[in-house]
N, C-alpha and C. Protein backbone atom coordinates (compact mmCIF):
# COMPACT_ATOMS: atom_id res chain seq x y z
N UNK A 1 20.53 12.11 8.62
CA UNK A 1 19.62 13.08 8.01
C UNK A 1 18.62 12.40 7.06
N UNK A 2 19.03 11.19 6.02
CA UNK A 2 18.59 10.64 5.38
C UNK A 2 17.48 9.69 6.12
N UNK A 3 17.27 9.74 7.22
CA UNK A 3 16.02 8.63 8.37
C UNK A 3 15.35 9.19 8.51
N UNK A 4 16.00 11.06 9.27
CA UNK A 4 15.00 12.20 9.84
C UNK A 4 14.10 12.43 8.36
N UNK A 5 14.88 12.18 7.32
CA UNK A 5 13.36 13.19 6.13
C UNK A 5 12.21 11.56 5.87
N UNK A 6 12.90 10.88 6.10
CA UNK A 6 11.70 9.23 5.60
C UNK A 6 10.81 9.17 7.05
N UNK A 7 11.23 9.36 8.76
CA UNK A 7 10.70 9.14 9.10
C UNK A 7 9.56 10.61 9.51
N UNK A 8 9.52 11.47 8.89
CA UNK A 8 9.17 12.96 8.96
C UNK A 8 7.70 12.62 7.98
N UNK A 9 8.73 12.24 6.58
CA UNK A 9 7.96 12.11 5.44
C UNK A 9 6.77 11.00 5.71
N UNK A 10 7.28 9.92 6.24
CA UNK A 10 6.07 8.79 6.67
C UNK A 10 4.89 9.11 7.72
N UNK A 11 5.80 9.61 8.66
CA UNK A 11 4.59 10.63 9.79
C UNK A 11 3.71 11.28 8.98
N UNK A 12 4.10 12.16 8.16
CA UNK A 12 3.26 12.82 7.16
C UNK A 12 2.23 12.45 6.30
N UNK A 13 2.86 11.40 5.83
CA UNK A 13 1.32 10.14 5.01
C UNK A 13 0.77 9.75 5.84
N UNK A 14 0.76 9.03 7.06
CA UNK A 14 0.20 8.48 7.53
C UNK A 14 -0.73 9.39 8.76
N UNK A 15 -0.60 10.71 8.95
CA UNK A 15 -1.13 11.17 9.32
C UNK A 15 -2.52 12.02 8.13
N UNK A 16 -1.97 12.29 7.38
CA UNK A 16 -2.78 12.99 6.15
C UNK A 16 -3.85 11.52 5.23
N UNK A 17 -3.41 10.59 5.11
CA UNK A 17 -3.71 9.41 4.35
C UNK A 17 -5.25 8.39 5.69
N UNK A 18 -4.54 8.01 6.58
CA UNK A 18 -4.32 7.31 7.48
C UNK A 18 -5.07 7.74 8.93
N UNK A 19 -4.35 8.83 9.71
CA UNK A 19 -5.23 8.84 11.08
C UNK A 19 -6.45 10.38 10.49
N UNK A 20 -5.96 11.23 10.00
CA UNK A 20 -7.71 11.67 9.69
C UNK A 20 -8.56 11.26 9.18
N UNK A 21 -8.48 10.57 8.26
CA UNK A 21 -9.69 9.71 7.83
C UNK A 21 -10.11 8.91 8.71
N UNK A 22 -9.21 8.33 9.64
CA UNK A 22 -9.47 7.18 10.54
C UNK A 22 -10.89 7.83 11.48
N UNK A 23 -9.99 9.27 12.45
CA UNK A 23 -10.68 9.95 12.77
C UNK A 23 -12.10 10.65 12.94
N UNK A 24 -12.16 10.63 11.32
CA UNK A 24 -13.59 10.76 11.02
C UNK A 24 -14.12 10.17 10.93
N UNK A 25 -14.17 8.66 10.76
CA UNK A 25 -14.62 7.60 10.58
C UNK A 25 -15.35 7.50 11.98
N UNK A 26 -14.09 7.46 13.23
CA UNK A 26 -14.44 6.84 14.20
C UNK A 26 -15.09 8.02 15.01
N UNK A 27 -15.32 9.28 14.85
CA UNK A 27 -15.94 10.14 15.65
C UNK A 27 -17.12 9.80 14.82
N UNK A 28 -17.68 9.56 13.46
CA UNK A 28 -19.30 9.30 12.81
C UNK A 28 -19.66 7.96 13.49
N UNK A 29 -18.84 6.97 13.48
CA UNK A 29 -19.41 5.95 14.38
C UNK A 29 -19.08 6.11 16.02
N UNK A 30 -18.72 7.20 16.41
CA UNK A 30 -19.07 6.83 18.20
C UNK A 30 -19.86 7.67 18.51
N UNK A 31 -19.97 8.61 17.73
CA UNK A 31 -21.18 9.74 18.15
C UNK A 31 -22.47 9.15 17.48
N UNK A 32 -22.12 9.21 15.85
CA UNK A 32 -23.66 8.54 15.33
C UNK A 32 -24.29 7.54 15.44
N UNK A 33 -23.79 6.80 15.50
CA UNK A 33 -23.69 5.07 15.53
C UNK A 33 -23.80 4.59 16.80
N UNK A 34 -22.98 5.33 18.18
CA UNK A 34 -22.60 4.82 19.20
C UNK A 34 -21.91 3.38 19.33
N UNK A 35 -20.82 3.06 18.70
CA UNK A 35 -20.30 1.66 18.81
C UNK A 35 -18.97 2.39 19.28
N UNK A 36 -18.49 1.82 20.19
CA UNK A 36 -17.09 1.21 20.95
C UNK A 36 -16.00 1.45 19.95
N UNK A 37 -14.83 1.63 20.96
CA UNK A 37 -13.65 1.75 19.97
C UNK A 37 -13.23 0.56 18.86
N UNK A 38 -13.77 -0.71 19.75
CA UNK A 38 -12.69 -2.03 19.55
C UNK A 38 -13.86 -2.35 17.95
N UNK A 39 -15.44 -1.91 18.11
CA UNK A 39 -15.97 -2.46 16.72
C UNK A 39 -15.88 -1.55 15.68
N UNK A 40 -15.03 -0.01 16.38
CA UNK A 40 -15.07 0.56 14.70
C UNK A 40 -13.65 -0.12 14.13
N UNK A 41 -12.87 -0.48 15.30
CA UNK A 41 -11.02 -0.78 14.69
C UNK A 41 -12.02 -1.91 13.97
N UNK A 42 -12.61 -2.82 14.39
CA UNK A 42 -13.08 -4.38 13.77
C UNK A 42 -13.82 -3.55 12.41
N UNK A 43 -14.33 -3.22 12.22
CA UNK A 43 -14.87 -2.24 10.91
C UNK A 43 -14.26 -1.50 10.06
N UNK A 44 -12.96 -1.21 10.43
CA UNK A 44 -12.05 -0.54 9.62
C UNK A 44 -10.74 -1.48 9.34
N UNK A 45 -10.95 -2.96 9.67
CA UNK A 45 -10.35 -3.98 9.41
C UNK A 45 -8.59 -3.85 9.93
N UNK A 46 -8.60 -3.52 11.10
CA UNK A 46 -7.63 -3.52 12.24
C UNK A 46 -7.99 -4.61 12.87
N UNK A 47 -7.70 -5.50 12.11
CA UNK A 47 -7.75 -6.74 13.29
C UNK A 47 -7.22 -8.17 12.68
N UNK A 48 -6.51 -8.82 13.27
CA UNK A 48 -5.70 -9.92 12.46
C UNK A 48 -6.98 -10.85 11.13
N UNK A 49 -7.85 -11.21 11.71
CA UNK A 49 -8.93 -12.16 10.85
C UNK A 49 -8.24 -13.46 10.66
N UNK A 50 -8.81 -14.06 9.90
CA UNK A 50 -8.06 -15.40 9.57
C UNK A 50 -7.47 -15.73 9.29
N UNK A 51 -6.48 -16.65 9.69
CA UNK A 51 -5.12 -16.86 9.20
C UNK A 51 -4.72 -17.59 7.78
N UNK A 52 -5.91 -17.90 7.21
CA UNK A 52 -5.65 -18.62 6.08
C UNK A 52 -5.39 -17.91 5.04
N UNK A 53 -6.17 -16.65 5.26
CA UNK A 53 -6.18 -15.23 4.48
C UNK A 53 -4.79 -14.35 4.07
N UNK A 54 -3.77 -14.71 5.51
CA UNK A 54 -2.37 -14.38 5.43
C UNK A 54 -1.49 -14.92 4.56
N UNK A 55 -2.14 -16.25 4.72
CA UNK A 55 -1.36 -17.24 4.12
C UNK A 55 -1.39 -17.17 2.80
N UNK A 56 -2.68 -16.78 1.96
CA UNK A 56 -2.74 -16.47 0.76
C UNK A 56 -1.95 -15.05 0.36
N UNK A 57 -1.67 -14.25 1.31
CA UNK A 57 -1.27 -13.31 0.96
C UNK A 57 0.30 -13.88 0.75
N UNK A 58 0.60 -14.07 1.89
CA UNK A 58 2.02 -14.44 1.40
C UNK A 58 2.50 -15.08 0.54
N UNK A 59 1.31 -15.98 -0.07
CA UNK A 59 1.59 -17.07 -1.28
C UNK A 59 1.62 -15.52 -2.63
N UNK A 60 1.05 -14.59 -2.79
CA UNK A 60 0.89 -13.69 -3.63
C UNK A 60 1.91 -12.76 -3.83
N UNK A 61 2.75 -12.75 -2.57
CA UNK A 61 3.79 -11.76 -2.27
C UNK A 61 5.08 -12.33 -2.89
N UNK A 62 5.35 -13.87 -2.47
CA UNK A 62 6.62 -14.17 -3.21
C UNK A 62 6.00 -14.62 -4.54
N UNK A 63 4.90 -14.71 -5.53
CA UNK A 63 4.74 -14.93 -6.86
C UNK A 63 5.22 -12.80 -7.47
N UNK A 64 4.65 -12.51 -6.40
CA UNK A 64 5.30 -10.91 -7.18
C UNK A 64 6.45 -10.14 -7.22
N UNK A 65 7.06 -11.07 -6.17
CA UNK A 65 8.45 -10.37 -6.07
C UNK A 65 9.11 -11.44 -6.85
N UNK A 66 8.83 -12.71 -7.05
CA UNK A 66 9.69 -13.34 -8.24
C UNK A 66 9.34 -12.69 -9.63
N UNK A 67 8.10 -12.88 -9.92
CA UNK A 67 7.81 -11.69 -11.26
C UNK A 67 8.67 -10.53 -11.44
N UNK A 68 8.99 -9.75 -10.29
CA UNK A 68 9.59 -8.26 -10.15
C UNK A 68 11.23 -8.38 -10.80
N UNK A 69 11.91 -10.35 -9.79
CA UNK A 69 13.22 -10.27 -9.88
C UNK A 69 13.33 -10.80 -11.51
N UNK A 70 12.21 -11.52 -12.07
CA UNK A 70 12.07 -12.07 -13.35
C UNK A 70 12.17 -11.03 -14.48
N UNK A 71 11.47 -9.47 -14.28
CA UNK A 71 10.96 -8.56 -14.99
C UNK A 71 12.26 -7.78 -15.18
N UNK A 72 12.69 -7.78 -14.10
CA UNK A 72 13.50 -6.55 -13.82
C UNK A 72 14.21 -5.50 -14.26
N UNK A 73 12.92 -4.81 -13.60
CA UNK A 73 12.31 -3.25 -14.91
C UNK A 73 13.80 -2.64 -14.99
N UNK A 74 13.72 -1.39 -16.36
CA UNK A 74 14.65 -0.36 -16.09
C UNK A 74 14.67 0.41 -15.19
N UNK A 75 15.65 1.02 -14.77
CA UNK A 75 15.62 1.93 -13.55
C UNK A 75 15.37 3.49 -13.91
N UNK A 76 15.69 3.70 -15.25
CA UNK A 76 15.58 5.17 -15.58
C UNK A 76 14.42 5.45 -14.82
N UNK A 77 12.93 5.13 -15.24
CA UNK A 77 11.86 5.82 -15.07
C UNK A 77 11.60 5.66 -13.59
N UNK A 78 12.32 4.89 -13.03
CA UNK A 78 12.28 5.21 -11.14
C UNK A 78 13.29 6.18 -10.59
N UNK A 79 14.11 6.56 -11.40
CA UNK A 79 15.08 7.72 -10.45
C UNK A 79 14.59 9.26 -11.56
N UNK A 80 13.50 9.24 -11.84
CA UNK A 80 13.07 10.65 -12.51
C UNK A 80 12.60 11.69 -11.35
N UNK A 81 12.63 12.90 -11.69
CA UNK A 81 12.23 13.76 -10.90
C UNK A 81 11.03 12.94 -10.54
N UNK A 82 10.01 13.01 -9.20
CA UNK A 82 8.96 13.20 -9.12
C UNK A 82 8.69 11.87 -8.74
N UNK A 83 9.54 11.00 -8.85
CA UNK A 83 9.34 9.20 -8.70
C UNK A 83 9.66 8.88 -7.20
N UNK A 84 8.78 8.41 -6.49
CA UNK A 84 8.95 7.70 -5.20
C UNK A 84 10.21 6.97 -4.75
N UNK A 85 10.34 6.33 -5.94
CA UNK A 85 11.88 6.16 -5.37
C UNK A 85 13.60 6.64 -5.91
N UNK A 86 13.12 8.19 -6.35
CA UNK A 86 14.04 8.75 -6.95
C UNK A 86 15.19 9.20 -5.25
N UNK A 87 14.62 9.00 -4.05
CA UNK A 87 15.23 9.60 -2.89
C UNK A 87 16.45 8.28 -2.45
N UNK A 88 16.46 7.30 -3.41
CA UNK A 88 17.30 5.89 -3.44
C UNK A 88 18.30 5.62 -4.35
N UNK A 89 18.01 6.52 -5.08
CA UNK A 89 19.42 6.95 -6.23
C UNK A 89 20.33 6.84 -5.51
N UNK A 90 21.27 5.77 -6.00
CA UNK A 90 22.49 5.86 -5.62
C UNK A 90 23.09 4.91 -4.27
N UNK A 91 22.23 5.22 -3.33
CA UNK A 91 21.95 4.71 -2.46
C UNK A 91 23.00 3.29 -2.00
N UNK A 92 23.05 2.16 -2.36
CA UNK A 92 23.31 1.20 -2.12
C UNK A 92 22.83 0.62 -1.05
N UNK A 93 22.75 -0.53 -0.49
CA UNK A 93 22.61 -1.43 0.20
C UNK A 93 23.12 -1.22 1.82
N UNK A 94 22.66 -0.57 2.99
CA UNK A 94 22.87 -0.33 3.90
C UNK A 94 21.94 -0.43 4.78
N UNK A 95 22.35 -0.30 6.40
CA UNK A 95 21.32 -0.30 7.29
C UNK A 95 20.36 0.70 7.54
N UNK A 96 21.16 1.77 6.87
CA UNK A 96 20.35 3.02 6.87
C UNK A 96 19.39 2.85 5.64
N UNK A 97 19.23 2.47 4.43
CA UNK A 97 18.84 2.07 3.19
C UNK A 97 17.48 1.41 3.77
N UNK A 98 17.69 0.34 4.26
CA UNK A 98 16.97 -0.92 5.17
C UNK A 98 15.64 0.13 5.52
N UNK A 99 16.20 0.71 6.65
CA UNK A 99 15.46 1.67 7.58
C UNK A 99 14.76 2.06 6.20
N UNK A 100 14.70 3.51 6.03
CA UNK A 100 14.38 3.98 4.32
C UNK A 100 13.13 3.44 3.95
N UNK A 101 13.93 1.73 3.46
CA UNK A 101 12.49 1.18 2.51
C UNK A 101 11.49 0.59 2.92
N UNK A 102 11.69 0.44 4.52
CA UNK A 102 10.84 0.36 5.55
C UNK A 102 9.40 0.94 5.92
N UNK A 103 10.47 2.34 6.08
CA UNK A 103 9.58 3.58 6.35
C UNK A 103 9.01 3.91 4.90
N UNK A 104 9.36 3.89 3.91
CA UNK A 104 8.69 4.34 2.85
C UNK A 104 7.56 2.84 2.84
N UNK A 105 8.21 1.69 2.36
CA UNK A 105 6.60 0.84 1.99
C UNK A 105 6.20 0.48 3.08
N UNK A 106 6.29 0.31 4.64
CA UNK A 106 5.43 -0.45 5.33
C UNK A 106 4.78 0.94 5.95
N UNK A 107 5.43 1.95 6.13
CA UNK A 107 4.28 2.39 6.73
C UNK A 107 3.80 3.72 6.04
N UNK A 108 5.07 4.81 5.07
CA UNK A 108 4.28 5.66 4.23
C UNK A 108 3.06 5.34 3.76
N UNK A 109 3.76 4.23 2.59
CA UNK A 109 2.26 4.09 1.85
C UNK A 109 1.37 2.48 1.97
N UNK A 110 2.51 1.52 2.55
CA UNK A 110 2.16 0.19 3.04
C UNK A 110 0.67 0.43 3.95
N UNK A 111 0.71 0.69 4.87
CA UNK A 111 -0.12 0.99 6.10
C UNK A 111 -1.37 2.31 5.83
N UNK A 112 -0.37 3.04 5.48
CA UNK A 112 -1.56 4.24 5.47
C UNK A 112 -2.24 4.37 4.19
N UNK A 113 -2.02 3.44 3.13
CA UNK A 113 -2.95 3.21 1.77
C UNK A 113 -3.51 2.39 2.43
N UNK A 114 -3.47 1.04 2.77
CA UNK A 114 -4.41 0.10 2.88
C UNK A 114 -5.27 0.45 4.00
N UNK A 115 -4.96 1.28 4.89
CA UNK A 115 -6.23 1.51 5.74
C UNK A 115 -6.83 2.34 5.13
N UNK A 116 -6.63 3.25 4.12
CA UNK A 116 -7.73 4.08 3.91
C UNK A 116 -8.52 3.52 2.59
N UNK A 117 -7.69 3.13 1.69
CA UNK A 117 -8.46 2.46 0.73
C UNK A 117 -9.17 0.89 0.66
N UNK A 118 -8.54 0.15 1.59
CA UNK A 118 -8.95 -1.01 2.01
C UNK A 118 -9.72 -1.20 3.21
N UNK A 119 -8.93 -0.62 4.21
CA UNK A 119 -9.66 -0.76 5.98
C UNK A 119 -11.05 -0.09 5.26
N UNK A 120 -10.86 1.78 5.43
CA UNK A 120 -12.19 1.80 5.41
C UNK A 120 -13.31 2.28 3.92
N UNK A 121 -12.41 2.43 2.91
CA UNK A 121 -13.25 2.28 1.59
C UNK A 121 -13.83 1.19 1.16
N UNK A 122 -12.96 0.07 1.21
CA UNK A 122 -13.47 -1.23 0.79
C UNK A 122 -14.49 -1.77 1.96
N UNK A 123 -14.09 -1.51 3.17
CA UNK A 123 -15.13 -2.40 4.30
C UNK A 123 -16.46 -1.36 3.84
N UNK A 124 -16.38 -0.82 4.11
CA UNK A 124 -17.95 0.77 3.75
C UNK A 124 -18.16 0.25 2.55
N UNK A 125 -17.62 -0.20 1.47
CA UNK A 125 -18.57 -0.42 0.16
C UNK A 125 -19.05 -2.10 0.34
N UNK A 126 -18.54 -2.73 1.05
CA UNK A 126 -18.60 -4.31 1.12
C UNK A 126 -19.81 -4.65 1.93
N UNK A 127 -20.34 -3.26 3.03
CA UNK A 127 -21.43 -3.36 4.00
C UNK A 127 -22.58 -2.67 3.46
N UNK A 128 -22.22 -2.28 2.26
CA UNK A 128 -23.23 -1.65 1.09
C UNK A 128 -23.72 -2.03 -0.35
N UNK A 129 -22.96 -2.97 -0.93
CA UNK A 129 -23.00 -3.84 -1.77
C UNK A 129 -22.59 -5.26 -2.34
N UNK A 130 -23.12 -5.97 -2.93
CA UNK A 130 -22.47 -7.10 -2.90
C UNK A 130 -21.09 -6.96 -3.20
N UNK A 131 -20.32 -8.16 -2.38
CA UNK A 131 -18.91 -8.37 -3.11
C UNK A 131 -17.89 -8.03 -4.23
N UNK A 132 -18.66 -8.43 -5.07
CA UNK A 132 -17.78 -8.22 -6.48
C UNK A 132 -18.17 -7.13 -7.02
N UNK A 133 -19.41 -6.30 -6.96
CA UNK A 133 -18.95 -4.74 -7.06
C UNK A 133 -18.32 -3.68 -6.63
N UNK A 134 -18.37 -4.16 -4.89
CA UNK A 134 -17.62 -3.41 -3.94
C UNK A 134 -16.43 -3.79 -4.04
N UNK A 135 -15.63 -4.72 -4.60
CA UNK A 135 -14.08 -5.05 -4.29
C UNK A 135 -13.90 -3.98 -6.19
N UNK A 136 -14.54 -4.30 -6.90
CA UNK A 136 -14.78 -3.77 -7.94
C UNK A 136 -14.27 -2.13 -8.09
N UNK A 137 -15.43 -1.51 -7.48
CA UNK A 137 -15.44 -0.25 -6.99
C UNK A 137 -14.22 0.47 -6.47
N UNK A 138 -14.40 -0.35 -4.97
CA UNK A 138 -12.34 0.07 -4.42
C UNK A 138 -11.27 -0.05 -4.97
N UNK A 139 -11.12 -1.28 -6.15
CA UNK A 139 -10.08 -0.85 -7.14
C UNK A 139 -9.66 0.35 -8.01
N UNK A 140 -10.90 0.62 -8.72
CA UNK A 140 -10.87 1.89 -9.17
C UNK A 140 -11.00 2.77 -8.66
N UNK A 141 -11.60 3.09 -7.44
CA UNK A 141 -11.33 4.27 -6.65
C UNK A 141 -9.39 4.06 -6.37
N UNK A 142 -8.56 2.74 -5.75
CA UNK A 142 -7.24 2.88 -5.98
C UNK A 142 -6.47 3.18 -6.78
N UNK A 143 -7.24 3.04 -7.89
CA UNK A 143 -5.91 3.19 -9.44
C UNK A 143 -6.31 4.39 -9.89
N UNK A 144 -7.11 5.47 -9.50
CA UNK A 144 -7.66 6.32 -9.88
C UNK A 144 -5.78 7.64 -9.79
N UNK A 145 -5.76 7.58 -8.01
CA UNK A 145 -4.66 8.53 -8.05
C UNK A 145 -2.78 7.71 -8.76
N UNK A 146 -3.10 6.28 -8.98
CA UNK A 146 -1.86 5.75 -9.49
C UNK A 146 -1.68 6.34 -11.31
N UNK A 147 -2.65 6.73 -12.00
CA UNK A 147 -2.90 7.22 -13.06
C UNK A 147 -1.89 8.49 -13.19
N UNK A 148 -1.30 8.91 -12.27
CA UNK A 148 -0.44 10.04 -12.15
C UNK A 148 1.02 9.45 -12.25
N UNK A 149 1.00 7.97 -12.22
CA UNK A 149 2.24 7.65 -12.98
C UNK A 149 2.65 7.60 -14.43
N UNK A 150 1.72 8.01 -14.38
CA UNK A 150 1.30 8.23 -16.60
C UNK A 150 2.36 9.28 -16.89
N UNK A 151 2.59 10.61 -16.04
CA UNK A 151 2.81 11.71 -15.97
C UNK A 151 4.54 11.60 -15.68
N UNK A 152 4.77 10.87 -15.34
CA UNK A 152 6.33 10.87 -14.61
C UNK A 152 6.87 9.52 -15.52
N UNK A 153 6.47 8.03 -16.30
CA UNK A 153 7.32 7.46 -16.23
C UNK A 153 5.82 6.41 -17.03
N UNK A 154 5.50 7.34 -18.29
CA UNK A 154 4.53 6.85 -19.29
C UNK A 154 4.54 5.20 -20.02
N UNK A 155 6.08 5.10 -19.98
CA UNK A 155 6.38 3.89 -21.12
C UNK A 155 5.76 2.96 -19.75
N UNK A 156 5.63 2.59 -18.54
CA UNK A 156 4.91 1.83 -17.47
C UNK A 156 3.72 1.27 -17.64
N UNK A 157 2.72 2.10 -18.60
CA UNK A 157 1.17 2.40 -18.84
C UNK A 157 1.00 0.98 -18.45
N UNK A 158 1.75 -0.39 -18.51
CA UNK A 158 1.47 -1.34 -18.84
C UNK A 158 1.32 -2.35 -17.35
N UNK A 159 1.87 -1.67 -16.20
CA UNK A 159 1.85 -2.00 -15.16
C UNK A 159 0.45 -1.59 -14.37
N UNK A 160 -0.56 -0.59 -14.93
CA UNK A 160 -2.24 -0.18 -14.51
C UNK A 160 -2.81 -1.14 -13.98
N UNK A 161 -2.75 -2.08 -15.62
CA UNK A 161 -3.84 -3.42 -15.04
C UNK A 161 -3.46 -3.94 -13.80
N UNK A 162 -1.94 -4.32 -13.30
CA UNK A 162 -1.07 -5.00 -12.41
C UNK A 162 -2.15 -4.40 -11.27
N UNK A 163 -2.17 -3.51 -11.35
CA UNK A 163 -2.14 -2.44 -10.31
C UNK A 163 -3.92 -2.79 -9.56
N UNK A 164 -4.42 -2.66 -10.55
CA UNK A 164 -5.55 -2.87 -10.47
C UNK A 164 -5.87 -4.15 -10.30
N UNK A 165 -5.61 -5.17 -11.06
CA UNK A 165 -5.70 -6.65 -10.63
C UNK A 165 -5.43 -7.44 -9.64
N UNK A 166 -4.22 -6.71 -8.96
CA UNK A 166 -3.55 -6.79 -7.35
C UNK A 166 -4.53 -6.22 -6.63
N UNK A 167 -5.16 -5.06 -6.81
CA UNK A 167 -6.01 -4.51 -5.87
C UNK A 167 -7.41 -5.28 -5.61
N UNK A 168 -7.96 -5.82 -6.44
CA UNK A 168 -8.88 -6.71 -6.89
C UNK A 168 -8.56 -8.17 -5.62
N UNK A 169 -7.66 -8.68 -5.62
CA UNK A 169 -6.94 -9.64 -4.97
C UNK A 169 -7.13 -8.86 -3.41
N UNK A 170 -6.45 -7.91 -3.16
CA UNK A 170 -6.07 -7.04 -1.80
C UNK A 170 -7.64 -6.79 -1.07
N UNK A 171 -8.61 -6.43 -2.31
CA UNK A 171 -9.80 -6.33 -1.93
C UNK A 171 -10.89 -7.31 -1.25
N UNK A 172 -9.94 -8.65 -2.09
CA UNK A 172 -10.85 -9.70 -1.49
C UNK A 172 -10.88 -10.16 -0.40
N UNK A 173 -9.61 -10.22 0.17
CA UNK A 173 -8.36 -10.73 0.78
C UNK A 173 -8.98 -9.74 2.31
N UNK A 174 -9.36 -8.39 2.25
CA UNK A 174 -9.91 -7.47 2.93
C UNK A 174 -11.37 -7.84 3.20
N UNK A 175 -11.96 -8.33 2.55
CA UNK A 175 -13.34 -8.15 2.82
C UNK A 175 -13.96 -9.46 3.34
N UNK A 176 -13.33 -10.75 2.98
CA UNK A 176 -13.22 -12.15 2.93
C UNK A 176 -12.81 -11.98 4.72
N UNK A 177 -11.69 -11.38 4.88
CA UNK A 177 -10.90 -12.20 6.28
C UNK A 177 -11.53 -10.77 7.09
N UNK A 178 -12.11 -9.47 6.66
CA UNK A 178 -12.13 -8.97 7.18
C UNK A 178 -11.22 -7.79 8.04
N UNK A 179 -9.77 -7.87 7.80
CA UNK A 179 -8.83 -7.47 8.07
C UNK A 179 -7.91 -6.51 6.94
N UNK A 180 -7.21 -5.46 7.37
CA UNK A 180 -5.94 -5.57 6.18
C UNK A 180 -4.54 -6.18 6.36
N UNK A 181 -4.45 -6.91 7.38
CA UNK A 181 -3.33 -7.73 7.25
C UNK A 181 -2.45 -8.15 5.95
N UNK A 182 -3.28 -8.54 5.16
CA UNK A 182 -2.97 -9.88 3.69
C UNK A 182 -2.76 -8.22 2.65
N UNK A 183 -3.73 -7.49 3.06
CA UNK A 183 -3.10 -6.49 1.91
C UNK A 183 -1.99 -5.61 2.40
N UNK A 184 -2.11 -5.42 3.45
CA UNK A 184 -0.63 -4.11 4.42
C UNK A 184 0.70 -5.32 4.39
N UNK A 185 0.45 -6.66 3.77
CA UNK A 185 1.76 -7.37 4.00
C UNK A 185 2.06 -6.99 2.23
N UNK A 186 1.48 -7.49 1.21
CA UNK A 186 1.57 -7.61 0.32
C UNK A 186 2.20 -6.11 -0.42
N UNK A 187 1.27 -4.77 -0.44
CA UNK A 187 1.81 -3.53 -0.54
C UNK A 187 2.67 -3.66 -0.05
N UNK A 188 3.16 -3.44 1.24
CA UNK A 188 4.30 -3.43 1.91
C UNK A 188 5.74 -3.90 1.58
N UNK A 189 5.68 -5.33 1.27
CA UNK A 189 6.92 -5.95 0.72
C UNK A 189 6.96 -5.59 -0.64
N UNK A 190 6.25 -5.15 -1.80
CA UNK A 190 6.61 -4.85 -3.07
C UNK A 190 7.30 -3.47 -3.23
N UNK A 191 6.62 -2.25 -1.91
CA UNK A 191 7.16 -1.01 -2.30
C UNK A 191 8.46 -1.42 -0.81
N UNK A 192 8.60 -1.82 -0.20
CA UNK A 192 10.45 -1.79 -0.11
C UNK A 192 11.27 -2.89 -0.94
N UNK A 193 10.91 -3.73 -1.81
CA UNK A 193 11.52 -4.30 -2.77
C UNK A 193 11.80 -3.46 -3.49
N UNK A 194 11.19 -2.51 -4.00
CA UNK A 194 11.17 -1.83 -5.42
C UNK A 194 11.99 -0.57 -4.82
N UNK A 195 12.08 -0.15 -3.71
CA UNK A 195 13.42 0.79 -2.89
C UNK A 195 14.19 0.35 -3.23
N UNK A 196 14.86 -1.02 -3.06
CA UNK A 196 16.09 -1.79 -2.65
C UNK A 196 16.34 -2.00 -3.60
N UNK A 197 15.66 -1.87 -5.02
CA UNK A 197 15.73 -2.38 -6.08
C UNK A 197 16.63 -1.01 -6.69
N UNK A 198 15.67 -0.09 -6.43
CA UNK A 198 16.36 1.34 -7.06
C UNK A 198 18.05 1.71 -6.20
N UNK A 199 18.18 1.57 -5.07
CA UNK A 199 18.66 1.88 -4.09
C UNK A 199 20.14 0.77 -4.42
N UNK A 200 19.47 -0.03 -5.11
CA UNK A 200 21.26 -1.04 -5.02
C UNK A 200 21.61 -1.19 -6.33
N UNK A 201 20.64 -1.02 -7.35
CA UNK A 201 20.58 -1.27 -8.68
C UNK A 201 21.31 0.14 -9.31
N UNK A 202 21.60 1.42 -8.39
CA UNK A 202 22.15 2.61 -9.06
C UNK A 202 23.48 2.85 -7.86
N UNK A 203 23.61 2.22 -7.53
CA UNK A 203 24.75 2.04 -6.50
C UNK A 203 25.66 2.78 -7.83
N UNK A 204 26.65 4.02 -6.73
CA UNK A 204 27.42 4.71 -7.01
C UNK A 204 27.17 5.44 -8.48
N UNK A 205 26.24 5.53 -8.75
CA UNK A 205 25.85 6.04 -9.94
C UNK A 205 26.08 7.88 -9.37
């Protein structure tokens, strides 16, 4: 029961987040535009890009998950009502768990954030302005709805910049290689770390 509501719940972001926006995107460019399926996916940064670009990502991914195991926050303000990973309470360490933090960071919000705020916010502002305003821009358009962690789990305030400074990185990383690879890896592995984190860290609680 605990798979059916994550993989229900992920269908759900990623359809609401993810394929309508996609949608609209790609019906304004095949009707308006007239370009092909394969150059709006290449435009909405569905497409591997350079591999050196990965490589930086992954160099970014284990500096943040050592930070994370270095930091390692309290758990109160992650099992509060209203907290993403309050559905891991308790939880422990299982295959079903696995599954879970899967479906929650690679493709809830792993996949279907970075295509919409990276694939096609950041590529659309990057083909409209220089670089460093447009990676600029898409940050704060990202940290705009994370500001609602203020609301659930305040004493955090201090993790914003993180938030934003990572995105800054995710942005470049997007617009540079052209792809969201380097950012859908990076999101991805921090929000099922931070499951597994809640999920084993309140074991039998």
């Amino acid at each position: 029961m605990l798979i059916v509501h994550a993989v229900v719940s992920a269908v759900a972001n990623l359809l609401i987040l993810a394929a309508i926006p996609f949608l609209g995107y790609f019906v304004y460019h095949k009707w308006c535009r007239q370009r092909g399926f394969r150059e709006i996916a290449r435009r909405a940064g569905l497409q591997q890009g350079e591999r050196r670009y990965i490589g930086y990502s992954l160099a970014v991914t284990v500096v943040l998950l050592a930070g994370l195991v270095i930091w390692s926050p309290a758990l109160e303000p992650f099992i509060r009502e209203g907290s993403a990973q309050q559905a891991f309470l308790g939880l422990g360490f299982s295959g079903t768990v696995v599954i879970m933090a899967l479906l929650y960071g690679v493709i809830k919000t792993g996949f279907s954030e970075e295509l919409l705020f990276r694939g096609l916010i950041a590529g659309s502002l990057s083909r409209r302005m220089p670089l460093v305003w447009a990676n600029v821009v898409q940050s704060l358009i990202f940290l705009l709805p994370h500001l609602l962690l203020l609301f659930i789990m305040p004493e955090l305030w201090g993790i914003l910049p993180l938030i934003f400074v990572v995105s800054l990185f995710k942005g470049w990383v997007r617009i540079k290689s052209g792809s969201i690879v380097g950012p859908w890896l990076i999101h991805g592995a921090l929000n099922v770390a931070m499951c597994l984190y809640v999920a084993i860290g309140t074991a039998g609680a």
